[in-house]
N, C-alpha and C. Protein backbone atom coordinates (compact mmCIF):
# COMPACT_ATOMS: atom_id res chain seq x y z
N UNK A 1 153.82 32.29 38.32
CA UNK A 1 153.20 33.51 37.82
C UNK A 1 151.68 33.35 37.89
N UNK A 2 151.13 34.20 38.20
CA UNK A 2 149.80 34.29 38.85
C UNK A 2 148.91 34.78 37.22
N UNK A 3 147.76 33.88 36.88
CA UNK A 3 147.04 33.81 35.86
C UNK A 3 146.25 35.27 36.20
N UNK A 4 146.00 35.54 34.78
CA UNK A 4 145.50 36.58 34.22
C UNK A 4 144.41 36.37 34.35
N UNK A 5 143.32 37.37 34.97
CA UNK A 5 141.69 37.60 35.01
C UNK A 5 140.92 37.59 33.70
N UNK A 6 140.23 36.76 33.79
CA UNK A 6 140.10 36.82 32.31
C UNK A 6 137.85 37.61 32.27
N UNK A 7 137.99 38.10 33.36
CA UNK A 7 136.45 38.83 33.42
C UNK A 7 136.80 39.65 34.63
N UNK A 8 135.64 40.93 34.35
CA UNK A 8 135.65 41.78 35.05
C UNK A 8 134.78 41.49 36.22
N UNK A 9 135.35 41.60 37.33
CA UNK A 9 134.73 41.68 38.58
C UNK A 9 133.02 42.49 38.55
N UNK A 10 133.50 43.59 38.17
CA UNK A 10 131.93 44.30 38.18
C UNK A 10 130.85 43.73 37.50
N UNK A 11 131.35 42.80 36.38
CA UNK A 11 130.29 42.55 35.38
C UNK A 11 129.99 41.33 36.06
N UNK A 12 131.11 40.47 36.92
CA UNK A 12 130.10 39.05 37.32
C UNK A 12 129.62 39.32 38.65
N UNK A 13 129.76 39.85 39.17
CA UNK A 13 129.30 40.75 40.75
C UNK A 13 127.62 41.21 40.33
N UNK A 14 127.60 42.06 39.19
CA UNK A 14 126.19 42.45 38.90
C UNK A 14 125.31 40.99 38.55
N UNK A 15 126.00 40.17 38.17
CA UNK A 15 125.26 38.89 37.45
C UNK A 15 124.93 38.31 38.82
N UNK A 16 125.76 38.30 39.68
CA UNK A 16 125.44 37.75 41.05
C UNK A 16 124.50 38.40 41.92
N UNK A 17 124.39 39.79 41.86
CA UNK A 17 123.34 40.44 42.72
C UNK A 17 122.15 40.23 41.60
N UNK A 18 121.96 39.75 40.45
CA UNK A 18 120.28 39.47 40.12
C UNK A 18 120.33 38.07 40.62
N UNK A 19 120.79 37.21 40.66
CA UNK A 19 120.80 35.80 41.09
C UNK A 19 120.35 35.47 42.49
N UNK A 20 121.17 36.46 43.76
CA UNK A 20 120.89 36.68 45.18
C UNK A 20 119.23 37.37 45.06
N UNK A 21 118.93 38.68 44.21
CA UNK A 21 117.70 39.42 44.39
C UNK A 21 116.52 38.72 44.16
N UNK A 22 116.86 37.60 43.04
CA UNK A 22 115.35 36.96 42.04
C UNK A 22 115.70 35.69 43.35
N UNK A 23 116.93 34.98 44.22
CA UNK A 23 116.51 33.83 44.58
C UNK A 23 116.82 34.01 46.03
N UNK A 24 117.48 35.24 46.62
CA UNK A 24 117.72 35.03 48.32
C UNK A 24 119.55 34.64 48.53
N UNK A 25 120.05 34.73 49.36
CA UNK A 25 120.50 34.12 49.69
C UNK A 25 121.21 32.42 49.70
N UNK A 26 120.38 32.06 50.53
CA UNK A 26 119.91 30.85 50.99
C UNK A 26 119.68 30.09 49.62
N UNK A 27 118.96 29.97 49.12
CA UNK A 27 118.77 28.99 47.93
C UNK A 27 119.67 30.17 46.95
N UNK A 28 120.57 30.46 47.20
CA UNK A 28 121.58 30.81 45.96
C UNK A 28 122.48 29.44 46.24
N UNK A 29 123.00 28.82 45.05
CA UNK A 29 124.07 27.88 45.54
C UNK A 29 125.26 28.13 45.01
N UNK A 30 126.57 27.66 45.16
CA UNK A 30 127.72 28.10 44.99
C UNK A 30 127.66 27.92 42.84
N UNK A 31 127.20 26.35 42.99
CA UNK A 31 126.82 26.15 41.41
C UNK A 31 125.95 27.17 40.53
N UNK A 32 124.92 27.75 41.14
CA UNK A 32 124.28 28.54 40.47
C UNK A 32 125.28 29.80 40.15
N UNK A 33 125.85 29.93 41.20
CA UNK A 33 126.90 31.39 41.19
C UNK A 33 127.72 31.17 40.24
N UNK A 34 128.38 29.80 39.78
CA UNK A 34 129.31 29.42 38.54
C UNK A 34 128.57 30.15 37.47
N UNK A 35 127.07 29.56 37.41
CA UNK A 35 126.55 29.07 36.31
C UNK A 35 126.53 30.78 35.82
N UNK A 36 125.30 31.44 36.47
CA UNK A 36 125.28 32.64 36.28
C UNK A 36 126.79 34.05 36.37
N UNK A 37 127.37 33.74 36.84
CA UNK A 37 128.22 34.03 36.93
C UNK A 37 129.21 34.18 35.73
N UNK A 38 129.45 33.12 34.74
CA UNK A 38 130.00 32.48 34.12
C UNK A 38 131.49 32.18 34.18
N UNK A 39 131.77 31.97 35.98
CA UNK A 39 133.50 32.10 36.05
C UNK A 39 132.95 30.38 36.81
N UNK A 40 134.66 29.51 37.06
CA UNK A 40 134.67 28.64 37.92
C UNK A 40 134.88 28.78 39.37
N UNK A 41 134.64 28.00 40.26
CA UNK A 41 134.97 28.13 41.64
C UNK A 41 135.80 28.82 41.95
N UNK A 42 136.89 28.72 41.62
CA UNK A 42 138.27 28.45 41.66
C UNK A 42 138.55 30.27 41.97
N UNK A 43 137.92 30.47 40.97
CA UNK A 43 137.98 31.97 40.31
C UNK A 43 137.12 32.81 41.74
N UNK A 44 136.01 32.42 41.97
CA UNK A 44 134.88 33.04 42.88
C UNK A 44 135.70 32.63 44.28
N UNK A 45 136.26 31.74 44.38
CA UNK A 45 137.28 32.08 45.54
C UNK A 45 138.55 32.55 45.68
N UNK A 46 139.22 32.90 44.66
CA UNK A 46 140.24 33.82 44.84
C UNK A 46 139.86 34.99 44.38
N UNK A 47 138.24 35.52 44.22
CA UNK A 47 138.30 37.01 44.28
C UNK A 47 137.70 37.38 45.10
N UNK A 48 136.65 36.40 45.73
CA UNK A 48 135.89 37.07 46.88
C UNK A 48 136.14 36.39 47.97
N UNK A 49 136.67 35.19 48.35
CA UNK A 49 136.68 34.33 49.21
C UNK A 49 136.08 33.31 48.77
N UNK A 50 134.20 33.05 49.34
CA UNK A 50 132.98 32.34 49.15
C UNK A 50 132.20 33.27 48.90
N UNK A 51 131.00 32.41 49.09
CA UNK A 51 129.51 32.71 48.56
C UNK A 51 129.30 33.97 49.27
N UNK A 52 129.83 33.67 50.75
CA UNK A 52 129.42 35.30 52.06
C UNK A 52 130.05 36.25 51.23
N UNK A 53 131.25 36.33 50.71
CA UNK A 53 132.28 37.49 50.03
C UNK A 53 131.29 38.26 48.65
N UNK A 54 131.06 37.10 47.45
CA UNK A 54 130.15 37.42 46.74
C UNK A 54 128.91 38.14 47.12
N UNK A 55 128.30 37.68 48.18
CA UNK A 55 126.88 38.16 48.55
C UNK A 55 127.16 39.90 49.19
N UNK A 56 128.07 39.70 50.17
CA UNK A 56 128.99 41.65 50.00
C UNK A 56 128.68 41.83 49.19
N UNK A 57 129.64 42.01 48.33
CA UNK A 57 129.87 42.31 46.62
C UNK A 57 128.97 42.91 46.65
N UNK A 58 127.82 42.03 46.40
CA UNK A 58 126.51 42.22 45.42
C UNK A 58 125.64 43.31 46.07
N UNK A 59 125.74 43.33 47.73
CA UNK A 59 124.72 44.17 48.18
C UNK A 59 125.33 46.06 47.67
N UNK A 60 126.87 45.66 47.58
CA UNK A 60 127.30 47.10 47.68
C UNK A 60 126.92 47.43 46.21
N UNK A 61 126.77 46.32 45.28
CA UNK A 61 126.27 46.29 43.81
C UNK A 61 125.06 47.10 44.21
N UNK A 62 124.15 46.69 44.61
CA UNK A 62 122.74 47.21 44.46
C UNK A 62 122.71 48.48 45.04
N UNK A 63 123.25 48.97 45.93
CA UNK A 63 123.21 49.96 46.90
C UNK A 63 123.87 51.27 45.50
N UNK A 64 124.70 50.83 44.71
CA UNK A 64 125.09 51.67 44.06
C UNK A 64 124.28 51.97 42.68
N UNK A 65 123.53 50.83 42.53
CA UNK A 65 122.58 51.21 41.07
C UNK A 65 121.64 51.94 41.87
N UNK A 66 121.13 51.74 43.19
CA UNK A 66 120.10 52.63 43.50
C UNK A 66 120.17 53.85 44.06
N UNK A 67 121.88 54.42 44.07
CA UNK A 67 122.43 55.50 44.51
C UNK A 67 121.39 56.65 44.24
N UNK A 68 121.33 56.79 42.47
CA UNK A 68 120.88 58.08 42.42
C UNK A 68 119.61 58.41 42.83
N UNK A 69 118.77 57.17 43.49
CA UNK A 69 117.34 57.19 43.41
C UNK A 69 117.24 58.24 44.85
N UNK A 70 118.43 57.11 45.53
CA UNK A 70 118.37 57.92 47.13
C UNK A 70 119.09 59.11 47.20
N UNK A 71 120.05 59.44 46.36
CA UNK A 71 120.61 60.89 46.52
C UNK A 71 119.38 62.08 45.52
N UNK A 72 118.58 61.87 45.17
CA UNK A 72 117.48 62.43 44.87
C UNK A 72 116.11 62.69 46.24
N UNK A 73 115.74 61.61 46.46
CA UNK A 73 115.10 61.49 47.36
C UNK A 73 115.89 62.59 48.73
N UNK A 74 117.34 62.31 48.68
CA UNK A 74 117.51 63.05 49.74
C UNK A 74 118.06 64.70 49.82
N UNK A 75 117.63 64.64 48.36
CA UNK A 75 118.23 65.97 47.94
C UNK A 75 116.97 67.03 47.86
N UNK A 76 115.61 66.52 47.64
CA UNK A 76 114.52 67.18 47.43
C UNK A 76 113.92 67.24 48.62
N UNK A 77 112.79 68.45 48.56
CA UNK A 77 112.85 69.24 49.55
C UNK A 77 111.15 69.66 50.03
N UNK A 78 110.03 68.62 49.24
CA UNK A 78 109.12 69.07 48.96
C UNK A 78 108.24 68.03 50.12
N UNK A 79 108.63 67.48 51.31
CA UNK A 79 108.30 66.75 52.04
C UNK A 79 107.52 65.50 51.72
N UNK A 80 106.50 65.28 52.62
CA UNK A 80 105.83 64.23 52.17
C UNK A 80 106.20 63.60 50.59
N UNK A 81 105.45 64.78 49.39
CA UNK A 81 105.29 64.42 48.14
C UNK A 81 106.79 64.35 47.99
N UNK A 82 107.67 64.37 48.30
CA UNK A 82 109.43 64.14 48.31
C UNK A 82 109.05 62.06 48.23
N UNK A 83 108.86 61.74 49.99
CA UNK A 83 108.73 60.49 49.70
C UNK A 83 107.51 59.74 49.33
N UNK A 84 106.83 60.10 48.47
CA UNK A 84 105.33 59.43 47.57
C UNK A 84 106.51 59.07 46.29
N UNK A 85 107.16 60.21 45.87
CA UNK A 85 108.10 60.10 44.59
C UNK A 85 109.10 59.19 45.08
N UNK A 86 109.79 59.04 46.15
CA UNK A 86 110.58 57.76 46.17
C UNK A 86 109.86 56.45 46.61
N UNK A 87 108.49 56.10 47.00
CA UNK A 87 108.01 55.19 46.98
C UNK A 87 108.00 54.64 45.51
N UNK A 88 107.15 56.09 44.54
CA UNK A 88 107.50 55.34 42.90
C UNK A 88 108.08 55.21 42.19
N UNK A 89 109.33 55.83 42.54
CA UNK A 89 111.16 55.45 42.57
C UNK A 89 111.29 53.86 42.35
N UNK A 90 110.79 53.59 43.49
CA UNK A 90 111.30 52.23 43.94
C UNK A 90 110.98 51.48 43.06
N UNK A 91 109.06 51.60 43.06
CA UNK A 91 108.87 50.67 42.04
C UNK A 91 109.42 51.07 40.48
N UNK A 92 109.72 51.60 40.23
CA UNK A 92 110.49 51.75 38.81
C UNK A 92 111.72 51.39 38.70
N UNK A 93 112.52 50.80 39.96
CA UNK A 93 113.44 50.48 39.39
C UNK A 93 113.31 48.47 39.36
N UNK A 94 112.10 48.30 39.60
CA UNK A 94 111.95 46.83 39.54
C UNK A 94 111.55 46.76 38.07
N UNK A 95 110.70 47.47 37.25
CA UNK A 95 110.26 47.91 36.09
C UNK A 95 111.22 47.81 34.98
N UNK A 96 112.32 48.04 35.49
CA UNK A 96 113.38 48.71 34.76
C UNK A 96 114.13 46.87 33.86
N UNK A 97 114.37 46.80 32.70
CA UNK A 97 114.62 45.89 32.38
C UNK A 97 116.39 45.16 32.66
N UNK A 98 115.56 43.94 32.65
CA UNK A 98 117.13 43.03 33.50
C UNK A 98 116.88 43.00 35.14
N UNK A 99 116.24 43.90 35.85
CA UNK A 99 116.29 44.04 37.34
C UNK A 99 114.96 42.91 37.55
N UNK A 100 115.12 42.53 38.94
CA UNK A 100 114.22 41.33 39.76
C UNK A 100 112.71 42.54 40.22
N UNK A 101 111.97 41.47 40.53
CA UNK A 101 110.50 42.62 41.61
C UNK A 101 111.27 42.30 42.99
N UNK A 102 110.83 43.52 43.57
CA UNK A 102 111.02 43.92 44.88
C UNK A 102 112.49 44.60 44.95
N UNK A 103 113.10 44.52 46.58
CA UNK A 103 114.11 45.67 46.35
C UNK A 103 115.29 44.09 47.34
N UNK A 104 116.49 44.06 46.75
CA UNK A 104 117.65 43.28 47.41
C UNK A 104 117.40 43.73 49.04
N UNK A 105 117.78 45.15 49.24
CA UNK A 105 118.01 44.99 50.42
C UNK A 105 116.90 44.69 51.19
N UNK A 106 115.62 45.12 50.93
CA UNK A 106 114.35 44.50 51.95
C UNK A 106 114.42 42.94 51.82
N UNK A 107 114.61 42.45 50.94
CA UNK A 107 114.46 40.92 50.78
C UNK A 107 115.84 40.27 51.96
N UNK A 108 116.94 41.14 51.62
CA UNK A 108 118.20 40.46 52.32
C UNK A 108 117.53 40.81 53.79
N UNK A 109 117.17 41.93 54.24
CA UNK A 109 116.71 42.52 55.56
C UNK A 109 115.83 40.97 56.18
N UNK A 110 114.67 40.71 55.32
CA UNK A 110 113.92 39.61 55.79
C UNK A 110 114.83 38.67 56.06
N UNK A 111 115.44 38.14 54.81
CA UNK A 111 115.67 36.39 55.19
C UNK A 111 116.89 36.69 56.67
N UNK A 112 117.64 37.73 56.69
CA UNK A 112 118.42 38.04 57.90
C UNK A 112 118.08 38.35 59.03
N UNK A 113 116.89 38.46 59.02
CA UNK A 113 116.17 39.13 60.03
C UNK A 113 116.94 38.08 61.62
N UNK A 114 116.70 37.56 61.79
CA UNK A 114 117.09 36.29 62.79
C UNK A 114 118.66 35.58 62.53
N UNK A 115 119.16 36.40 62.08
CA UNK A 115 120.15 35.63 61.57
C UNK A 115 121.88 35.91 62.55
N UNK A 116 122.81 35.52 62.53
CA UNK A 116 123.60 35.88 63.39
C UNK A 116 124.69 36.32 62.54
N UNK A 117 124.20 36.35 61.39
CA UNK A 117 125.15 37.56 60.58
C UNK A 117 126.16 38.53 60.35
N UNK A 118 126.72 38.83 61.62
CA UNK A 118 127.55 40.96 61.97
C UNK A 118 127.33 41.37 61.08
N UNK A 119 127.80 41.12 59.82
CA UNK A 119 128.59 41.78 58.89
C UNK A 119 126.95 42.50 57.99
N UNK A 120 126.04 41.47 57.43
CA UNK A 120 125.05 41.66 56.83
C UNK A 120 123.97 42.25 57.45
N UNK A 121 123.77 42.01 59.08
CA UNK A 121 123.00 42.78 59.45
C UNK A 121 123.31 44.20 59.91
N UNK A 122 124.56 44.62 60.25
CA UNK A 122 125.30 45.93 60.58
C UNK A 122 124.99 46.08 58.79
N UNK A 123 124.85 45.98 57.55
CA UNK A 123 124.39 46.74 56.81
C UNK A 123 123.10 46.90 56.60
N UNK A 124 122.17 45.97 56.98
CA UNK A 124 120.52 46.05 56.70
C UNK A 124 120.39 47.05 57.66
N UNK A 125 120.81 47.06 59.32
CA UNK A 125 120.61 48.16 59.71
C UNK A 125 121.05 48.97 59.68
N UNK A 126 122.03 48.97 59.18
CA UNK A 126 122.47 51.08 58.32
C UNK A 126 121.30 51.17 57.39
N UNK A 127 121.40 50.69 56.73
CA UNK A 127 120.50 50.93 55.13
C UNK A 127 118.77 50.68 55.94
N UNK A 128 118.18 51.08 56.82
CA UNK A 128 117.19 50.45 57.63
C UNK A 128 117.00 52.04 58.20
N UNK A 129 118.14 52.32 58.97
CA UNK A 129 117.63 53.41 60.19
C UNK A 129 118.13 54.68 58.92
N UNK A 130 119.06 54.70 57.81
CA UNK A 130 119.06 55.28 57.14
C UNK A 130 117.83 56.20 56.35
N UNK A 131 117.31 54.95 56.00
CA UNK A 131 115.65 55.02 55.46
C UNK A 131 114.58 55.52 56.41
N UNK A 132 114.49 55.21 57.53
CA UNK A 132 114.07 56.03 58.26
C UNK A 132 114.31 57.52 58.98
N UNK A 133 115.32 58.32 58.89
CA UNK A 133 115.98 58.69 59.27
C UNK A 133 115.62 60.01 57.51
N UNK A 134 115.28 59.18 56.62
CA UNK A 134 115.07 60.57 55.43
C UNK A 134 113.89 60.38 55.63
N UNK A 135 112.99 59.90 56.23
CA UNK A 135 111.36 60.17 56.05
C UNK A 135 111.17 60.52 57.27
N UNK A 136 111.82 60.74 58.22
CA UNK A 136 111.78 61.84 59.59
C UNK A 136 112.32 63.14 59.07
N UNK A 137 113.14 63.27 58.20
CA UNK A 137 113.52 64.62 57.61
C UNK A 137 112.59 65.11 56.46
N UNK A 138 112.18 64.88 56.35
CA UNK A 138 110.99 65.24 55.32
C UNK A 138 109.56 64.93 56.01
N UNK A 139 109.03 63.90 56.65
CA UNK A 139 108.10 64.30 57.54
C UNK A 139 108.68 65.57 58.29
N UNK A 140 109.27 66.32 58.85
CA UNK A 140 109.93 67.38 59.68
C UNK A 140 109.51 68.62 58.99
N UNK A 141 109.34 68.59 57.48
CA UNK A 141 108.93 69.94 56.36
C UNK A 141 107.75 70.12 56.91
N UNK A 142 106.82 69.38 57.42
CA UNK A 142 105.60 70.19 57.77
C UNK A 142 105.60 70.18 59.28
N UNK A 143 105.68 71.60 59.46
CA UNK A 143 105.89 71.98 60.50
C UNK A 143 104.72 71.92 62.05
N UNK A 144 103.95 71.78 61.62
CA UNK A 144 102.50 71.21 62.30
C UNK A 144 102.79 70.16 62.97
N UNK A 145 103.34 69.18 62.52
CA UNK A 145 103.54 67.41 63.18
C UNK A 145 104.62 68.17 64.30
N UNK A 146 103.90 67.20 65.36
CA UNK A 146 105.05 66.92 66.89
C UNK A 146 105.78 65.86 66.59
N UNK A 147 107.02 65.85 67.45
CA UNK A 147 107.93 64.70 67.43
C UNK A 147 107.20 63.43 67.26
N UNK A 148 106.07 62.96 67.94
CA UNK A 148 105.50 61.88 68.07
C UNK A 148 104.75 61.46 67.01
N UNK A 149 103.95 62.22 66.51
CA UNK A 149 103.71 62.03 65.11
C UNK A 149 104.30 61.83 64.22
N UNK A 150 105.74 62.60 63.91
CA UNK A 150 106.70 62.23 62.81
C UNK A 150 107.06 60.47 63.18
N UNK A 151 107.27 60.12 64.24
CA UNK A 151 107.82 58.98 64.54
C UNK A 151 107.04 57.86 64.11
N UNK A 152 106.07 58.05 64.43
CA UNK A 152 105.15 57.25 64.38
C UNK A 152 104.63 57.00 62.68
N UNK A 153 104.63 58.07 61.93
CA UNK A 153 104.12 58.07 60.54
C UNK A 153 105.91 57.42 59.61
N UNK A 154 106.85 57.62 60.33
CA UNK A 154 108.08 56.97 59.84
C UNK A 154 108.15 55.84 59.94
N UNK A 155 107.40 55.30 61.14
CA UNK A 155 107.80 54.08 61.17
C UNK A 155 106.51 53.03 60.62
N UNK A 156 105.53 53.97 60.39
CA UNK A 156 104.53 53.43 59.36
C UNK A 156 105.31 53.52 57.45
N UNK A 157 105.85 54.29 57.21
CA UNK A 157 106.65 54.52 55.46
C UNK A 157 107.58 53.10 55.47
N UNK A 158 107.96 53.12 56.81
CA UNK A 158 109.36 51.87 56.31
C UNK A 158 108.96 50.59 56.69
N UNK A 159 107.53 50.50 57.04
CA UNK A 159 106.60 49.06 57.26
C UNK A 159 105.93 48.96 55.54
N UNK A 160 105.18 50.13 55.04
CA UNK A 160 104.49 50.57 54.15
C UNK A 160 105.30 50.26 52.38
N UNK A 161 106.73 50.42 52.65
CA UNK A 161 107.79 50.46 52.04
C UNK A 161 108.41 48.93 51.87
N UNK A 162 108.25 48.09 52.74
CA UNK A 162 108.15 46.89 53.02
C UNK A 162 107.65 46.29 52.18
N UNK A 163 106.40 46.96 52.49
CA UNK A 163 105.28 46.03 51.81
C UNK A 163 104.88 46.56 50.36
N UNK A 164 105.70 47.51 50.36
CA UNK A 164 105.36 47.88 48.57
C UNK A 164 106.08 47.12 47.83
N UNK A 165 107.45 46.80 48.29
CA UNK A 165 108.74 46.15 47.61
C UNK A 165 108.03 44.35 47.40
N UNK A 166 107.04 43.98 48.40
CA UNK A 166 106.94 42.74 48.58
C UNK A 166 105.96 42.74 47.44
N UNK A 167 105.13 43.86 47.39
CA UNK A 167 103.59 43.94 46.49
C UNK A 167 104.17 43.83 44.92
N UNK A 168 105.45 44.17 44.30
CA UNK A 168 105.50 44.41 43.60
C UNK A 168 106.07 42.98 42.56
N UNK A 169 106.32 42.17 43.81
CA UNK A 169 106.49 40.53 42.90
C UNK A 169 104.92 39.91 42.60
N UNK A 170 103.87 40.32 43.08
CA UNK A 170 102.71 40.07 42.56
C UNK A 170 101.45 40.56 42.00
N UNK A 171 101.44 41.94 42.56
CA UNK A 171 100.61 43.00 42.11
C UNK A 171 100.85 43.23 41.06
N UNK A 172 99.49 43.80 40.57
CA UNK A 172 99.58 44.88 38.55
C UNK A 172 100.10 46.18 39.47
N UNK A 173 100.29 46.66 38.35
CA UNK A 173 100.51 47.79 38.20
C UNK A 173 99.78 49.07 39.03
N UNK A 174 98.36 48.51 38.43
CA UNK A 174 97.21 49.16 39.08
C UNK A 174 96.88 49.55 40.49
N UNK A 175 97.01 47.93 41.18
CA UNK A 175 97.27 47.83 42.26
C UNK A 175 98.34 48.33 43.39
N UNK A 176 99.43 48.18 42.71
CA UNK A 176 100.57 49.11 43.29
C UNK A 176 100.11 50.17 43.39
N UNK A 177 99.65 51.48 42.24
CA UNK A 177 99.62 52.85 41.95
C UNK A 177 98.41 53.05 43.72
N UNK A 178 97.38 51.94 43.53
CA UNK A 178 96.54 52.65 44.67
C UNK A 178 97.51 52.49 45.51
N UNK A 179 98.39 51.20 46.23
CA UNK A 179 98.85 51.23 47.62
C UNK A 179 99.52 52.23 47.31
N UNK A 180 100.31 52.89 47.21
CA UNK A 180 100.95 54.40 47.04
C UNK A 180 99.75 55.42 47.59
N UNK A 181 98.95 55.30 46.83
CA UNK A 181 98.08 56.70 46.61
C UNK A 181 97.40 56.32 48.03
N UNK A 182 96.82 55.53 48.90
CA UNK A 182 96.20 55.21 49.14
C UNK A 182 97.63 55.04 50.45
N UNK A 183 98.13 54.83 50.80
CA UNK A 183 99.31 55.44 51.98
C UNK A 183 99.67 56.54 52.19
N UNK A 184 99.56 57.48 51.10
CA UNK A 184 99.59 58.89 51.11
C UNK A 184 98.62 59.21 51.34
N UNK A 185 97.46 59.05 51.57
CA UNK A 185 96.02 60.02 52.25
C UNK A 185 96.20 59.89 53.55
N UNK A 186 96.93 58.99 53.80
CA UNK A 186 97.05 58.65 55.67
C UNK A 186 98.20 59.70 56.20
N UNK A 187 99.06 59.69 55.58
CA UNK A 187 100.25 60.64 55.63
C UNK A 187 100.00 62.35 55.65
């Protein structure tokens, strides 16, 4: 007879995506995943497999706390100032207590960048051309910009966006508010 679960998947899955966000991947170790976690091996491999199974988990974890940020963002209609408000989206949800600075998936995007991955990089690049793909639709509200311009100012937001998520493990506050303000005059 097969032992009884004695914790909820969702609750050690979330404990695992701050563990992956505040340390990467890579220096996550299977022990740390116990520790934080608070289940045994034993347990973390008959629910997820390994560490790769957990690290899933966790991204679809994050993707869903930040659901409503992006079904907002993609629901509003006011262009540009549409994504200035999800740039300070973003940073508010690092703000937000219990959560890491910066954003999981840009961090997972980096350390994967080179990586031979399928599985993790077929999601960085969904969640990648996704993101680009709402700041071409909203660059598109002002009707003035040519194709080439929208392209070009998109693929400046999701460099810009990058680097806000990165700014925000060391920058004040202050500092953040200009890079925002101060990417939007270019825009």
């Amino acid at each position: 007879m097969a032992r009884k679960k004695e914790y909820k998947e969702e609750e050690v899955i979330e404990k695992a995506m701050r563990l992956f966000w505040r340390n990467g991947y890579e220096n996550t170790s299977m022990h740390m995943l116990e520790k934080e976690m608070g289940i045994n091996k034993f347990s973390i491999y008959s629910s997820f497999s390994n560490k790769h199974g957990v690290f899933l988990e966790s991204l679809k974890c994050y993707k869903a706390k930040t659901n409503t940020m992006f079904e907002k963002f993609k629901n509003a209609s006011n262009g540009v100032e549409d994504i200035k408000q999800f740039f300070y989206d973003s940073v508010s949800i690092c703000n937000q207590e219990g959560n890491e600075k910066g954003c999981l998936l840009t961090n997972t995007y980096n350390e994967f960048s080179g990586s031979e991955d399928a599985l993790v990089k077929e999601q960085m690049t969904s969640f990648m051309d996704n993101l680009k793909n709402l700041f071409i639709e909203k660059l598109k509200m002002d009707t003035s910009k040519d194709k080439e311009t929208i392209l070009k100012q998109a693929n400046f937001l999701v460099l810009a966006k990058h680097g806000l998520v990165a700014a925000t493990r060391v920058n004040t506050p202050k500092e953040i508010e200009d890079y925002i303000e101060m990417t939007f005059k270019s825009i």
